[in-house]
Protein backbone atom coordinates (compact mmCIF):
# COMPACT_ATOMS: atom_id res chain seq x y z
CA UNK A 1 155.85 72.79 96.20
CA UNK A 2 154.56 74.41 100.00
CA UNK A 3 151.71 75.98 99.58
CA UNK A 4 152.13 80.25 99.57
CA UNK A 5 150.26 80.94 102.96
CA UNK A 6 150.76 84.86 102.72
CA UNK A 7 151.21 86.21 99.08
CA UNK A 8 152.51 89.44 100.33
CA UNK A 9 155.46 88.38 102.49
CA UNK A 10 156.38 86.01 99.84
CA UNK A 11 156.33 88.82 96.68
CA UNK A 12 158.57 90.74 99.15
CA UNK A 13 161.21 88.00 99.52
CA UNK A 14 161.29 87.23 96.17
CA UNK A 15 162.05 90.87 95.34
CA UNK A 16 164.34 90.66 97.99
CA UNK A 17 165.98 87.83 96.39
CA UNK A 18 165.98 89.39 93.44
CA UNK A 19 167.98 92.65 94.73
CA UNK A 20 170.94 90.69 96.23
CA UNK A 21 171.06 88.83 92.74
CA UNK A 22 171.28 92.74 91.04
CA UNK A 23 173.86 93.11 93.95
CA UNK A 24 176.23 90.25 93.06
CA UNK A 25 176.37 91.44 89.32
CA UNK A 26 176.72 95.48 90.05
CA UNK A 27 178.29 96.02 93.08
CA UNK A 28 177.63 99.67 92.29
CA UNK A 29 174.06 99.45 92.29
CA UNK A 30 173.03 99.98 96.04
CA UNK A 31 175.61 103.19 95.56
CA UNK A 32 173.69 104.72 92.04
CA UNK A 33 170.53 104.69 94.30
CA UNK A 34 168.64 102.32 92.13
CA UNK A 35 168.25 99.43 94.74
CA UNK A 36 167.20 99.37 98.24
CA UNK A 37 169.85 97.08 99.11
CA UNK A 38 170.57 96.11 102.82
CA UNK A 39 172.95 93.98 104.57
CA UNK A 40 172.05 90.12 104.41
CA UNK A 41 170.63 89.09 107.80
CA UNK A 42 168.30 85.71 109.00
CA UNK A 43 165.29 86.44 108.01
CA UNK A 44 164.83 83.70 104.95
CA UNK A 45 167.50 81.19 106.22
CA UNK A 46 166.18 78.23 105.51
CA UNK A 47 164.59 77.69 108.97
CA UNK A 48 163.13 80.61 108.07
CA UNK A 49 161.35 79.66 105.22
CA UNK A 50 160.38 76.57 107.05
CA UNK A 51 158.95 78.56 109.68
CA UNK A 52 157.36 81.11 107.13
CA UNK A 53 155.54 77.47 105.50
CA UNK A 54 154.58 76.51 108.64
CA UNK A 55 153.40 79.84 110.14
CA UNK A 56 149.21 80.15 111.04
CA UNK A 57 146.74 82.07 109.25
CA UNK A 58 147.27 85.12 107.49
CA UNK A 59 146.20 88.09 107.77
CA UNK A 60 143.70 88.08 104.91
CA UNK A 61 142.74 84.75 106.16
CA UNK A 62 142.02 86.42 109.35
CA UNK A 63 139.74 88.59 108.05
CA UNK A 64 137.72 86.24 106.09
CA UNK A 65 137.01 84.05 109.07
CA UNK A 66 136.20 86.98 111.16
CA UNK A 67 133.96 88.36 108.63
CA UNK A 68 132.11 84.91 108.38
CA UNK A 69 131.59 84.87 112.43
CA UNK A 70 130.06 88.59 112.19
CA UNK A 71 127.68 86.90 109.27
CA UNK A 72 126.62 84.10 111.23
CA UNK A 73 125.92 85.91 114.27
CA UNK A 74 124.03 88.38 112.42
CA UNK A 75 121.97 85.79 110.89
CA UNK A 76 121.56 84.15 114.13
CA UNK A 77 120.48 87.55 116.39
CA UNK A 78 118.07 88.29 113.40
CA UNK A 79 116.61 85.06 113.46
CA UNK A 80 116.04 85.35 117.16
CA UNK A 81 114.25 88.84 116.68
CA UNK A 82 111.93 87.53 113.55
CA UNK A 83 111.00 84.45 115.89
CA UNK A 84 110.50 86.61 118.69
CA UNK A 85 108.27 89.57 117.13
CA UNK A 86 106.01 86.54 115.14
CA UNK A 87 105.44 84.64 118.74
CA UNK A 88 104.62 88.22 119.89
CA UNK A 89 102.43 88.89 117.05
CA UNK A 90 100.63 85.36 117.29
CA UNK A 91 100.25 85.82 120.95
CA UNK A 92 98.16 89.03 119.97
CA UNK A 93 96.34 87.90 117.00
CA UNK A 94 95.16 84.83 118.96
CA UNK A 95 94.24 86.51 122.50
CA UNK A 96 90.93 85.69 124.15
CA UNK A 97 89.73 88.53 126.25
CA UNK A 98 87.82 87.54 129.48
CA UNK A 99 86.52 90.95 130.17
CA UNK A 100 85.33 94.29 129.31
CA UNK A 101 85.03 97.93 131.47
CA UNK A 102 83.88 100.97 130.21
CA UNK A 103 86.67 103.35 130.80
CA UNK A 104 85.35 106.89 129.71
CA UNK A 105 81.73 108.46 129.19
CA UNK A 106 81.02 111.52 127.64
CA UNK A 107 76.99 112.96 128.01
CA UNK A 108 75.33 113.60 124.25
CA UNK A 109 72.79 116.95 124.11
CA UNK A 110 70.89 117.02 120.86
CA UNK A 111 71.17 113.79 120.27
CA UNK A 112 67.67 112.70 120.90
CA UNK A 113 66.21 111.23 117.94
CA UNK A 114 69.56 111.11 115.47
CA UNK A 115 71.14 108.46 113.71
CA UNK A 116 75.01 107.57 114.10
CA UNK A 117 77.66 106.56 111.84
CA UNK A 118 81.45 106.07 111.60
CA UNK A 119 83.70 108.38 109.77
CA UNK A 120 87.05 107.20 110.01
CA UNK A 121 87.25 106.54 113.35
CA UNK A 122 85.04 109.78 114.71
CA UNK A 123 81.33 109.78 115.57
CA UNK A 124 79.17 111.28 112.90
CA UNK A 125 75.35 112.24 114.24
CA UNK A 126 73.02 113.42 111.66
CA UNK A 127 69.26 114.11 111.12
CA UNK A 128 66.60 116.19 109.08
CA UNK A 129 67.88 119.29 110.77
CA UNK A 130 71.73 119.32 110.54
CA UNK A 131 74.89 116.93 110.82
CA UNK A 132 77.64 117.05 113.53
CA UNK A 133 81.50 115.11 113.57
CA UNK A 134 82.34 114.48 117.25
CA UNK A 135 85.43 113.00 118.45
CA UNK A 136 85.68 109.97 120.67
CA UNK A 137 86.02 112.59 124.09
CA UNK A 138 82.37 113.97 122.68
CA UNK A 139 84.00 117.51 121.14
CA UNK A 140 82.36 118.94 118.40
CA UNK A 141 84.77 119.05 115.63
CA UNK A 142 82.36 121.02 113.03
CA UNK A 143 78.19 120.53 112.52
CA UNK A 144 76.23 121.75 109.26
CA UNK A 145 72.38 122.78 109.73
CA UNK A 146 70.01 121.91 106.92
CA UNK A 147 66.45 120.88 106.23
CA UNK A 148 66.21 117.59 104.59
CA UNK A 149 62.76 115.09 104.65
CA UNK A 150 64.90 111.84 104.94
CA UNK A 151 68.44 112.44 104.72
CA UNK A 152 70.91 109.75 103.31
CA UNK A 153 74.54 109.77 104.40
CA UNK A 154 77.57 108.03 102.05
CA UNK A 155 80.74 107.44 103.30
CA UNK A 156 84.33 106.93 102.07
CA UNK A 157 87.42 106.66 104.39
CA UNK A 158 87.21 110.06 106.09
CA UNK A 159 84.77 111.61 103.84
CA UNK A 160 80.61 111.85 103.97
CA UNK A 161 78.43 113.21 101.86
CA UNK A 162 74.77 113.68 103.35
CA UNK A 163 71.78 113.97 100.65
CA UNK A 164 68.12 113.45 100.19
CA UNK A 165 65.98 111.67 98.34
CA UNK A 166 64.53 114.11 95.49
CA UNK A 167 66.08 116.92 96.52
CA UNK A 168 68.97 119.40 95.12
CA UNK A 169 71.58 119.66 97.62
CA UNK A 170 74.38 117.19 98.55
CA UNK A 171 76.78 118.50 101.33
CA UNK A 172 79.99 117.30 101.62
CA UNK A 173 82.56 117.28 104.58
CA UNK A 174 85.58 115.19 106.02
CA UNK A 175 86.60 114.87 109.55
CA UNK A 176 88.39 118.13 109.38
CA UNK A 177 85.09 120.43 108.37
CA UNK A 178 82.53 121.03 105.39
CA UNK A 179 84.44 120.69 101.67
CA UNK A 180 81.55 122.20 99.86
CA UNK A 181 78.00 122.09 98.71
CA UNK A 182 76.82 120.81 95.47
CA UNK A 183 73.06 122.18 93.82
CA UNK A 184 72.17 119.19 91.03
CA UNK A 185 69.12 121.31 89.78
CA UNK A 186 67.72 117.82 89.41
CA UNK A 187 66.15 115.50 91.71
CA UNK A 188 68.14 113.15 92.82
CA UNK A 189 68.28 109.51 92.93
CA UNK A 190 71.00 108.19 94.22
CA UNK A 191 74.61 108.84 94.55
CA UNK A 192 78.10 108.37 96.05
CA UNK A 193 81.32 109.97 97.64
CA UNK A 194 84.97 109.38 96.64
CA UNK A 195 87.87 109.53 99.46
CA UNK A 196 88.57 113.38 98.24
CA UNK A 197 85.06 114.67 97.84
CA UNK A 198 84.24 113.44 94.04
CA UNK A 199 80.27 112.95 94.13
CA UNK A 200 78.54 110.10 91.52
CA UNK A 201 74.74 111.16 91.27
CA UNK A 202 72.17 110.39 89.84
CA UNK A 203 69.72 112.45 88.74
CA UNK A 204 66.21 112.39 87.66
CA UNK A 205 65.11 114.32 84.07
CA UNK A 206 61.91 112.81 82.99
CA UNK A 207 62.25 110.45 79.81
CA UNK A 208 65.91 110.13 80.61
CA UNK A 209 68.78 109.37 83.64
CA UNK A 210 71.67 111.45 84.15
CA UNK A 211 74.72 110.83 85.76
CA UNK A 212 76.69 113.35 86.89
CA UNK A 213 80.34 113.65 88.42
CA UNK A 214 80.76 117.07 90.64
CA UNK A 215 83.64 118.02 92.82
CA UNK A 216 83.41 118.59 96.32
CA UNK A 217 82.37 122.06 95.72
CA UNK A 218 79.50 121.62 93.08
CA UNK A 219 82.00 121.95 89.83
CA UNK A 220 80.34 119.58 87.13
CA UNK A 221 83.30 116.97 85.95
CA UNK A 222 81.63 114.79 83.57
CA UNK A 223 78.49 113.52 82.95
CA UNK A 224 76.24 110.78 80.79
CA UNK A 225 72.83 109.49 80.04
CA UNK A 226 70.74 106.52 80.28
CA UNK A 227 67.96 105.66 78.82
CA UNK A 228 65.41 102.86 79.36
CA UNK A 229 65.89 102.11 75.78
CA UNK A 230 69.42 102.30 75.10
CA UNK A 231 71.17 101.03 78.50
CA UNK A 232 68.44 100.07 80.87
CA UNK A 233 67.72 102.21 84.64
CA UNK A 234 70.51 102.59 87.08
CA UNK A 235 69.50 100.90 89.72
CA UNK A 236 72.64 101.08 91.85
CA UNK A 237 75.83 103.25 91.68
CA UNK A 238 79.70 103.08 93.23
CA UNK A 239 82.66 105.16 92.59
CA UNK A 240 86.31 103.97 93.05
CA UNK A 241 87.98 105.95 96.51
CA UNK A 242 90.07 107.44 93.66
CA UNK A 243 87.45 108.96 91.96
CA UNK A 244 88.69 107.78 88.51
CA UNK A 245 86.53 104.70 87.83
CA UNK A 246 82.39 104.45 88.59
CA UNK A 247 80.55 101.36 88.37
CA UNK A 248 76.91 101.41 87.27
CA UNK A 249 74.16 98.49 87.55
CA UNK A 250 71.84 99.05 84.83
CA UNK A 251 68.13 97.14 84.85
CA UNK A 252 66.64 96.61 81.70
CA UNK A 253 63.35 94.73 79.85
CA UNK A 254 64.76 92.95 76.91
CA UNK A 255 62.14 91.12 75.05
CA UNK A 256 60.03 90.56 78.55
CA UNK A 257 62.36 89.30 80.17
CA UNK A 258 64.63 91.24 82.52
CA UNK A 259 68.64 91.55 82.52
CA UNK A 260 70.97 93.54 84.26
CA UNK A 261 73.97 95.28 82.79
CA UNK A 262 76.98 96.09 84.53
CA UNK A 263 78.99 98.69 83.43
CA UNK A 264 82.41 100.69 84.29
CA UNK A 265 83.22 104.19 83.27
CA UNK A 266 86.59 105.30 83.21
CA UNK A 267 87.36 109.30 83.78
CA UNK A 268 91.25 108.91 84.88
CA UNK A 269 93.64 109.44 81.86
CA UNK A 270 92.98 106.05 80.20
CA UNK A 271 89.41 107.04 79.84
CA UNK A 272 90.04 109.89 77.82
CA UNK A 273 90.41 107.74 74.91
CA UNK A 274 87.76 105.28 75.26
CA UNK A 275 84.09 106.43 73.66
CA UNK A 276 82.06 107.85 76.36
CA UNK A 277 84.52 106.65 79.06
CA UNK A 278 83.20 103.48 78.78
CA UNK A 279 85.81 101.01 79.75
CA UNK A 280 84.18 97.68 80.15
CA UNK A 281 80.72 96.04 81.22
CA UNK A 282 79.08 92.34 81.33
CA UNK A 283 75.59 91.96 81.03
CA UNK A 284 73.45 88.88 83.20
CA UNK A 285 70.17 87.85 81.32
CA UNK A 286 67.15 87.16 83.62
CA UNK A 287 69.50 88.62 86.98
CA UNK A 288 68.43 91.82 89.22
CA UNK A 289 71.75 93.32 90.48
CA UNK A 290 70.69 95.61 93.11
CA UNK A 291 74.30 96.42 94.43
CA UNK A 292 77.46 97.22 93.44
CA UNK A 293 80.35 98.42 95.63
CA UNK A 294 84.06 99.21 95.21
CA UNK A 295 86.50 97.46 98.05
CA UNK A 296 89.59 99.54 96.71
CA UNK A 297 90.45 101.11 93.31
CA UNK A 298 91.10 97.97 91.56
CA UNK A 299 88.91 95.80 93.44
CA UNK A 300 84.77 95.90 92.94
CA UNK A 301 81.78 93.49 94.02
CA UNK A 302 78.39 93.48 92.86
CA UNK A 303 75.47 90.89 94.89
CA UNK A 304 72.43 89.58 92.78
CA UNK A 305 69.76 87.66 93.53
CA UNK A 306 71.30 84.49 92.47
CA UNK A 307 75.16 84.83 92.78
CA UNK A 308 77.74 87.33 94.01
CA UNK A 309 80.47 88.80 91.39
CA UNK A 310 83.68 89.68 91.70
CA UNK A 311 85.93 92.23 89.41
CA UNK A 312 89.45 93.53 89.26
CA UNK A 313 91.22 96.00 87.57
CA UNK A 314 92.50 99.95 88.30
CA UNK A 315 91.70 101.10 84.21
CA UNK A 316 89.63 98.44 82.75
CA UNK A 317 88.18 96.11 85.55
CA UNK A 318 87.59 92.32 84.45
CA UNK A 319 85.46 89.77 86.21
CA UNK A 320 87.56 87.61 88.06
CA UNK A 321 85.16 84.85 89.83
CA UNK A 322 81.00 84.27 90.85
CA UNK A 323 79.81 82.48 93.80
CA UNK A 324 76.09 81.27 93.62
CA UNK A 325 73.44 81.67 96.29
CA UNK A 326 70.90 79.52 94.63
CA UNK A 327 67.65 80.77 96.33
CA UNK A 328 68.74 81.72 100.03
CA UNK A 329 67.84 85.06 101.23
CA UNK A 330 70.42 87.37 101.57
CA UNK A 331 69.82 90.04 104.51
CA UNK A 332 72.79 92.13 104.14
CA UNK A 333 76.45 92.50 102.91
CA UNK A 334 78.89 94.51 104.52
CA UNK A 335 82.72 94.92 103.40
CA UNK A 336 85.93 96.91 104.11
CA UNK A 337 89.37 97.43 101.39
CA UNK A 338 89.92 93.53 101.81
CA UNK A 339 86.83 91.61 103.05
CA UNK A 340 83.14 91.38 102.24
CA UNK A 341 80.72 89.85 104.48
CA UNK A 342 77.67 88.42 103.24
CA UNK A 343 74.59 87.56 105.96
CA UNK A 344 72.30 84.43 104.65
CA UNK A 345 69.40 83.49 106.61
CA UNK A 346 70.34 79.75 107.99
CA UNK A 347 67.40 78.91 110.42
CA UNK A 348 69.51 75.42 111.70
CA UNK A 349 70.79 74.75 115.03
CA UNK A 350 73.96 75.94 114.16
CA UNK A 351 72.16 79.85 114.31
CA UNK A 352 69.69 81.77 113.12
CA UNK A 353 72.49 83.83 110.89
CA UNK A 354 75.32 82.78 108.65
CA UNK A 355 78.29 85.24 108.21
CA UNK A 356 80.00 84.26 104.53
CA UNK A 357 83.45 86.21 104.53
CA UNK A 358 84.82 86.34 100.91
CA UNK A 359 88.27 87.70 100.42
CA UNK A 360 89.24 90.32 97.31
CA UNK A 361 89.68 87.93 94.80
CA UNK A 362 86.19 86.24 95.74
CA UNK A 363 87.35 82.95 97.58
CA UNK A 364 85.47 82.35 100.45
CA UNK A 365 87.25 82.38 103.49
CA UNK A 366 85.55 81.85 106.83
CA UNK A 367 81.96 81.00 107.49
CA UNK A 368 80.23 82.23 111.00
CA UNK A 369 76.73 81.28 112.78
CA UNK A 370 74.90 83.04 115.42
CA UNK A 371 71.91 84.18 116.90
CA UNK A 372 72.33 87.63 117.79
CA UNK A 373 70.06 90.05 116.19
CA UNK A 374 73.02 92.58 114.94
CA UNK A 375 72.92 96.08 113.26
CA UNK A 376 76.25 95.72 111.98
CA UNK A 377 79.29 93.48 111.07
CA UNK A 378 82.83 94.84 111.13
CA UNK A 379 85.98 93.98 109.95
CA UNK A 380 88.89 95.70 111.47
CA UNK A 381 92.06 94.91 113.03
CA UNK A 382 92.29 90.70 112.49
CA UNK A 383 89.05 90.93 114.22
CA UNK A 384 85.64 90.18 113.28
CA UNK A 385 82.88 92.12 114.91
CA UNK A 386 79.06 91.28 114.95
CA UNK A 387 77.23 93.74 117.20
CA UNK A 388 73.45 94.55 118.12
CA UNK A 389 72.08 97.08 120.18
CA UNK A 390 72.64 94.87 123.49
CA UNK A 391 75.14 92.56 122.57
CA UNK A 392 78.42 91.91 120.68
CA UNK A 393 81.03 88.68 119.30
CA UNK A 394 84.48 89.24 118.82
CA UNK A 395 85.92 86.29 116.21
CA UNK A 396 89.30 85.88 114.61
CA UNK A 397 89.29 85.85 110.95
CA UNK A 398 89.40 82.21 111.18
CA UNK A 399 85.85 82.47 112.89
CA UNK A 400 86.85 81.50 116.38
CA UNK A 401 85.03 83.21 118.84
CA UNK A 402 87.37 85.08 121.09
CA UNK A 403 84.98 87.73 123.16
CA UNK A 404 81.26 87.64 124.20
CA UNK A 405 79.49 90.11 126.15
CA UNK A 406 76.19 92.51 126.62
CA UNK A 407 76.00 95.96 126.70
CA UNK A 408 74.34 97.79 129.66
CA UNK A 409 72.25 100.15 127.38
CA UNK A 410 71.16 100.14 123.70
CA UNK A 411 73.75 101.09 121.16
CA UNK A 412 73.60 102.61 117.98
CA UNK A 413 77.09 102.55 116.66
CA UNK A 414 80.20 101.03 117.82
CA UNK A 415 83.34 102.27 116.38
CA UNK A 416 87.10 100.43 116.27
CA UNK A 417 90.04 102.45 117.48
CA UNK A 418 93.80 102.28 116.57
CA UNK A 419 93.83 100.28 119.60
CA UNK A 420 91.98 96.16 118.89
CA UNK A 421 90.88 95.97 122.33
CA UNK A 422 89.34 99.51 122.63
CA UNK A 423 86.20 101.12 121.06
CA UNK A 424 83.58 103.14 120.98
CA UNK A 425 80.22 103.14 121.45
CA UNK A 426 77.35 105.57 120.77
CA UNK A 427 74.15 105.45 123.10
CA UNK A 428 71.25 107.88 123.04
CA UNK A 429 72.77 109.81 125.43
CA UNK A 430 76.62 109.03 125.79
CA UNK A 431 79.82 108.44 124.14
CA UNK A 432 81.71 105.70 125.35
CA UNK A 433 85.01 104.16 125.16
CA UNK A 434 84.58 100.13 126.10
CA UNK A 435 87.82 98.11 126.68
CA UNK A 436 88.52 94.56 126.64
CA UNK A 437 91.35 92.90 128.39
């Protein structure tokens, strides 16, 4: 039997065939209306119907194939776009810049003698008399007067809360202007900001430690105490950017020996069913852990004297992995959302400083030497930045070195912009905008 090439023209001349068959036995059909008869003509002769075998694609056939060529090409042009937009994106994560310009200066006035720090991309100055956000073109955006003997500033994103060792006040603003003012009544001892203005302090109440959570404008949310007895002294505190979960390190004498406790408090919604918020801890026998730091809302660090921990988890946080340190001095740790950076002394010819970068989960993932005597390390944009006050590295996150250069006058801050190869830098008496091509 030929093979049926195009269903629809053969249905029709079978019902074709069908109605001169009717015809034959009722001539009076066609006339009653109930067939559409017509007179016979040559359409299925039999060279017809070898012709109709024989014929090329159908329709439907057509369509298939024509659909399959707009399929392939699509795949194809896509492709071509992915490859393209990953050789452009290579080609920028892997530059090498061969020089730098200042591009824009801006003079400071009453900056002489103040401190610097980034808040979310704009210049924060502060010192015992008052604290002003400036943007990168050196406009004021807001300032707050106060009189504080050595004022402490915490940051968070785009917020900053500025407060001073055994005093009552902590001030809190964001890049936009001041959010409030909080009065503790109690000295305070420590504390931390959330990214919408939540404060974690710690305050100071003779025979026992309180811990209280305000809002931005001095409303008391919660609060706890410690004991030397009972849980040990906080020695360091972190709340999540959330404001849901705070981590507490807890130092305590436990038959002459020393341990540290670690402990998370939860104050979301899954915290309102766990006894005094508590939602998990893990406690290190003969271990000082003198900081602890959240990354993200479900990601948290804490560095000892012997090891560094890692935990996870938004509700309950777990410990997911340690690293040792043995005995090597650590002289500081720095961290974004995804990285932290730990600096070891190394003393070798390979530098006087080694750069540990650990991701989130705690695996270490690149390892950097050098000499320079930096204030800070950043992580930003693929890019690893150590800077001093007269010089700065640029590395990949693989640790290759990609930039190299001096500054021509001290710097106290330099900030990253949207922009990898721009930022900006904070002098005594300018703000600059440094480029790198």
């Amino acid at each position: 039997m030929a093979e049926v090439k195009d269903f629809t023209k053969y249905i029709k001349k079978l019902q074709k065939n069908s109605k001169e068959k009717d015809k034959d036995e009722n001539p009076f059909a066609a006339l009653n209306g109930d067939l559409d008869w017509e007179p016979d003509s040559d359409e299925y002769d039999s060279e017809g119907e070898d012709n109709y075998e024989n014929s090329g694609p159908s329709y439907k056939e057509r369509i298939r194939k024509h659909r399959i060529a707009v399929f392939v090409r699509t795949i194809v042009i896509i492709t071509i776009a992915v490859l393209m937009v990953a050789a452009v994106y290579v080609s920028w994560r892997d530059k090498h810049f061969t020089e730098s310009n200042v591009i824009s200066s801006v003079k400071l006035t009453d900056a002489a003698g103040a401190k610097a720090v980034n808040l979310g991309g704009y210049v924060l100055t502060y010192s015992k008399d008052g604290v002003s956000c400036l943007d990168g073109e050196g406009q004021q955006l807001w300032n707050q007067t106060y009189q504080m003997q050595n004022p402490t500033v915490h940051t968070c994103k785009n917020v900053v809360a500025i407060g001073d060792y055994n005093g009552h006040n902590i001030y809190v603003a964001n890049t936009s202007g001041a959010l409030g003012e909080i009065d503790t009544n109690l000295p305070i001892r420590d504390f931390c900001v959330a990214s919408q203005g939540v404060v974690a302090a710690v305050l100071d109440d003779k025979n026992v430690t309180w811990i209280y959570l305000f809002d931005a404008t001095g409303n008391t949310l919660a609060n706890f105490k410690t004991t030397m007895q009972d849980s040990g002294y906080p020695v360091d505190i972190s709340i999540s950017p959330s404001g849901e979960l705070v981590c507490v390190s807890y130092l305590k004498a436990d038959n002459g020996k020393i341990k540290t406790s670690v402990a998370f408090f939860n104050f979301g919604a899954v915290g309102q069913n766990l006894s005094d918020n508590y939602a998990s801890g893990y406690e290190y026998p003969g271990v000082v852990v003198p900081y602890v730091q959240f990354m993200n809302d479900s990601k948290i660090f804490a560095v000892a004297d012997d090891r560094i921990m890692f935990f996870s988890g938004k509700e309950v946080p777990t410990s997911q992995t340690e690293s040792l340190t043995a005995n090597e001095e650590i002289r500081s740790v720095f961290f974004n959302d995804s990285h932290v950076g730990v600096v070891f002394m190394n003393n070798t010819d390979e530098g006087a400083y080694r750069l540990q970068i650990y991701g989130e989960t705690g695996s270490l993932e690149t390892t950097v030497f050098f000499d320079t005597e930096y204030v800070d390390v950043l992580f930003d944009n693929d890019q690893i930045v150590v800077y001093g006050e007269n010089e700065y590295i640029l590395y990949d996150m693989k640790g290759v070195e990609k930039f190299r250069n001096t500054f021509d006058r001290a710097v106290k801050v330099m900030i990253p912009t949207n922009v990898r190869s721009k930022f900006i830098l904070v002098t005594e008496k300018a703000i600059e905008t440094l480029e790198l091509k």
